[in-house]
C-alpha atoms as a PDB file:
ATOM      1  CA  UNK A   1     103.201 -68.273  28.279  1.00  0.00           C
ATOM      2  CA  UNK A   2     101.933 -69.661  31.722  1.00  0.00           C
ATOM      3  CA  UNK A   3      99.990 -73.076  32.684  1.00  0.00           C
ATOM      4  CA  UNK A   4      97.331 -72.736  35.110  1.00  0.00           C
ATOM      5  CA  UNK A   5      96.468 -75.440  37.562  1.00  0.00           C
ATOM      6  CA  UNK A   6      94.364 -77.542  35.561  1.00  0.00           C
ATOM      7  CA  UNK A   7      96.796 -77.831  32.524  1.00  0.00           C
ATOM      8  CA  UNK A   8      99.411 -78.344  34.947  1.00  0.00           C
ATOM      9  CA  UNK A   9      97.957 -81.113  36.465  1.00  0.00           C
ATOM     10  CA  UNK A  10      96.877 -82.374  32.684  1.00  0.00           C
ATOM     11  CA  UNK A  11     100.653 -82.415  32.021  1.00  0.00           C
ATOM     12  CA  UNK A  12     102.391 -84.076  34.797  1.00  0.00           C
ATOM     13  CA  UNK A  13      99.201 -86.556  34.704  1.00  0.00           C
ATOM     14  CA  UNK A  14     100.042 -87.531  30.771  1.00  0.00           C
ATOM     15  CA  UNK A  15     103.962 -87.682  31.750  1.00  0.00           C
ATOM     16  CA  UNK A  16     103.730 -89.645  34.283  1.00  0.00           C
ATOM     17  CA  UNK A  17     101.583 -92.427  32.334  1.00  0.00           C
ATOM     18  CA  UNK A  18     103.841 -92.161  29.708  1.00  0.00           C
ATOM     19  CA  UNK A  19     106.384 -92.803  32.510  1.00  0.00           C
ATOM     20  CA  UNK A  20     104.747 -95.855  34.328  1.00  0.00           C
ATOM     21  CA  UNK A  21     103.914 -97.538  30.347  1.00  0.00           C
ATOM     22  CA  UNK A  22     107.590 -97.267  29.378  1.00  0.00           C
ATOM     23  CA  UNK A  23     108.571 -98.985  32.406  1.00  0.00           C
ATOM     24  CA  UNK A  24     106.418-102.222  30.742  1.00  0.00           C
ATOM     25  CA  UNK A  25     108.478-103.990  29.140  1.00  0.00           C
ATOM     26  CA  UNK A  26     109.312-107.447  28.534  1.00  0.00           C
ATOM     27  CA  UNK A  27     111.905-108.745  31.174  1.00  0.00           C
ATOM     28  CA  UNK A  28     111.021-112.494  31.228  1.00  0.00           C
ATOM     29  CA  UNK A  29     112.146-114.918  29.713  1.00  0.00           C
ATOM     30  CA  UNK A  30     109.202-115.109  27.040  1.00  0.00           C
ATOM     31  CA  UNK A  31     110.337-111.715  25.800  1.00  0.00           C
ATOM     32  CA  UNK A  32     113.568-113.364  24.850  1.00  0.00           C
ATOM     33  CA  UNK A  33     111.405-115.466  22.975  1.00  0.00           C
ATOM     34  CA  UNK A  34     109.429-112.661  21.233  1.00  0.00           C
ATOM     35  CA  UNK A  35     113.045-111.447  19.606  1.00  0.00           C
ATOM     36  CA  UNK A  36     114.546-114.505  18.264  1.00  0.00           C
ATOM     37  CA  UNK A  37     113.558-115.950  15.048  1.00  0.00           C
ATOM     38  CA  UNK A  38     113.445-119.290  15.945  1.00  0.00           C
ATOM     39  CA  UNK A  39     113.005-121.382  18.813  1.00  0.00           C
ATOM     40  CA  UNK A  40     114.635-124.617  19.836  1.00  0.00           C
ATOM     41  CA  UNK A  41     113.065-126.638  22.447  1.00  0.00           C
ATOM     42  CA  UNK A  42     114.920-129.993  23.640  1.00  0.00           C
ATOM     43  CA  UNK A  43     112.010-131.907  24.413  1.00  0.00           C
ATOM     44  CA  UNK A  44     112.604-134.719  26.559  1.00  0.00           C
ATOM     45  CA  UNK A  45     109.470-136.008  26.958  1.00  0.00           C
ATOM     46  CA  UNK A  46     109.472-136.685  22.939  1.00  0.00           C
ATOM     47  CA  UNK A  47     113.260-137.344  23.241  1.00  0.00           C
ATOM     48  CA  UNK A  48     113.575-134.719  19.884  1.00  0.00           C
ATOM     49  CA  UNK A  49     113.937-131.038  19.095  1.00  0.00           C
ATOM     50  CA  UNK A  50     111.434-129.115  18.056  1.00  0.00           C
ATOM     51  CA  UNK A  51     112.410-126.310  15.985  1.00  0.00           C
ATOM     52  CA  UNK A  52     109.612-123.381  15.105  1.00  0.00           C
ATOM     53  CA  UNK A  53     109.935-120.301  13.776  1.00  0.00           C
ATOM     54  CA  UNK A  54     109.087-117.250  16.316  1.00  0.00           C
ATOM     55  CA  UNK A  55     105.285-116.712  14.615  1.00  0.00           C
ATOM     56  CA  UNK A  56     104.542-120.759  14.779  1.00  0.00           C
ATOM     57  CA  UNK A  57     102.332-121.680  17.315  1.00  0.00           C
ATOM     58  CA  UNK A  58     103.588-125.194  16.849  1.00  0.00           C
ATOM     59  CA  UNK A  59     106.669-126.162  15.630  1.00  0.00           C
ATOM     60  CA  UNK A  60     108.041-129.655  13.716  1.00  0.00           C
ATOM     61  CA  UNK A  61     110.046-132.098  15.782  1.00  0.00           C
ATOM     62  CA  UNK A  62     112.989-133.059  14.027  1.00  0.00           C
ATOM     63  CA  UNK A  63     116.346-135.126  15.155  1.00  0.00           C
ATOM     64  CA  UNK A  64     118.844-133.094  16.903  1.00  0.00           C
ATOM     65  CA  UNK A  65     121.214-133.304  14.698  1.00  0.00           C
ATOM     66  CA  UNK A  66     119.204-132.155  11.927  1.00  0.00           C
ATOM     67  CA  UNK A  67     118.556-128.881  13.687  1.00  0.00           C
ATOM     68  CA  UNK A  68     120.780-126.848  11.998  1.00  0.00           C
ATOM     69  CA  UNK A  69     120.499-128.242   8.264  1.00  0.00           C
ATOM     70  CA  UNK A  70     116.392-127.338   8.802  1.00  0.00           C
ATOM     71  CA  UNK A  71     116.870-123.994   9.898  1.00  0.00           C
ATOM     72  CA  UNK A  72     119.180-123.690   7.057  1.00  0.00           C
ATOM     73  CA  UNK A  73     117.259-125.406   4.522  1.00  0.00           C
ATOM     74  CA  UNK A  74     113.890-126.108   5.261  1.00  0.00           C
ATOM     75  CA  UNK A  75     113.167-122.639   7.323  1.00  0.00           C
ATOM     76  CA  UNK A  76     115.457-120.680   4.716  1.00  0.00           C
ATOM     77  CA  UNK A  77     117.066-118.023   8.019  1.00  0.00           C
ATOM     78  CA  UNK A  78     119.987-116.641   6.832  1.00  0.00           C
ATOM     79  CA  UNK A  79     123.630-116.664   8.572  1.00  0.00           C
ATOM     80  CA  UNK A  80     123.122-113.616  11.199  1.00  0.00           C
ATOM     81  CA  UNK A  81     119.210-114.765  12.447  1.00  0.00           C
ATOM     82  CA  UNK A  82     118.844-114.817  16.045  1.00  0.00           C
ATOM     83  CA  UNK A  83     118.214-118.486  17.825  1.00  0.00           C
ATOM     84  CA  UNK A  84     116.822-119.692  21.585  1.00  0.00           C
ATOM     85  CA  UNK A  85     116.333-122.211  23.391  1.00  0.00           C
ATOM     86  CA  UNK A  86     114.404-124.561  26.156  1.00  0.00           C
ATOM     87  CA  UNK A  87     114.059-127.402  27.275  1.00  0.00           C
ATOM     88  CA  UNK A  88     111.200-129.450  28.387  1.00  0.00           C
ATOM     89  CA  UNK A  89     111.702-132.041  30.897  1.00  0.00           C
ATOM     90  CA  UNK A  90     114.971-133.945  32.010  1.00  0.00           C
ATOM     91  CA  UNK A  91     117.537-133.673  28.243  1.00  0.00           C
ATOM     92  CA  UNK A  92     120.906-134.955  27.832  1.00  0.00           C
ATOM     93  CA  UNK A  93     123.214-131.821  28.506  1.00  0.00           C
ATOM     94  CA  UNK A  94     125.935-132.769  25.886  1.00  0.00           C
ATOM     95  CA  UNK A  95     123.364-132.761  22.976  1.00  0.00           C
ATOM     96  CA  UNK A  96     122.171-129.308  24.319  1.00  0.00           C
ATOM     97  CA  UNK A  97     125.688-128.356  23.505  1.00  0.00           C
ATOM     98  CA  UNK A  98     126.129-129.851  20.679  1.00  0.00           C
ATOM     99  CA  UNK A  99     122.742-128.485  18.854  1.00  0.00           C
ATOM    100  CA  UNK A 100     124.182-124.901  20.308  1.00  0.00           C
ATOM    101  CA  UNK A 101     127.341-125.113  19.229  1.00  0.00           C
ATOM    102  CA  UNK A 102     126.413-126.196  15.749  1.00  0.00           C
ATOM    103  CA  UNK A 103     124.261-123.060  15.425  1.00  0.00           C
ATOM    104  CA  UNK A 104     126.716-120.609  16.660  1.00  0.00           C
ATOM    105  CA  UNK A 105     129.254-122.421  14.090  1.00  0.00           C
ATOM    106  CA  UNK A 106     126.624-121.854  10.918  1.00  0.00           C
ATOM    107  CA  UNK A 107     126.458-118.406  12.053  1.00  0.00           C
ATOM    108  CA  UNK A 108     123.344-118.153  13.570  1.00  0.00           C
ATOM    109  CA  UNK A 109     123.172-116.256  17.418  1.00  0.00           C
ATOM    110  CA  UNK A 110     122.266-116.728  20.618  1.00  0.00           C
ATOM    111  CA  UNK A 111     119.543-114.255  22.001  1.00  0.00           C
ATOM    112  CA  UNK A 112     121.339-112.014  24.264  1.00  0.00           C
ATOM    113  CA  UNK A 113     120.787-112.731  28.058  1.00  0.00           C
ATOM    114  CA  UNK A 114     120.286-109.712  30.357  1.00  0.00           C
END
């Protein structure tokens, strides 16, 4: 069986579409966001953490070092769910590590970096 021209063209017009959409997606940061179940965000401005869950537009701002019983507890993610973070404004760098640490150490993990 042979293509003419016109179904040639048809098929090397639908691959390379299919091509140029596959090369779309996510490399920022926000799809880092998209894949982890929760987000932590060391707000410095409200000197707190504000821990939301990846489909809250809004999150509740909590002490740091209640971070990890609420995302235990109150958000119910088992050992194994997938965490980020940011931070908004100037934040002390040792409760950063601290909130990350304790995370990692109830089992929950970082979203990979590229």
């Amino acid at each position: 069986m042979s293509l003419d021209a016109s179904a040639l063209k048809k098929a090397l017009r639908v691959g390379t579409c299919a091509l140029a959409l596959a090369g779309c997606g996510a490399s920022s940061p926000a799809g880092h966001v998209a894949s982890a179940d929760v987000l932590v965000t060391f707000d410095g401005k409200r000197h707190a953490c504000v821990v939301a869950l990846k489909d809250e537009p809004q999150g509740s701002s909590v002490s740091c070092d209640e971070v990890v019983p609420f995302v235990r507890d109150e958000l119910r993610l088992p050992s194994g769910a997938h965490y980020d973070t940011r931070t908004v404004a100037s934040f002390d760098q040792a409760t950063i590590a601290r909130v990350e640490a304790g995370l990692k150490g109830a089992g929950y993990q970082p979203v990979a970096e590229d």
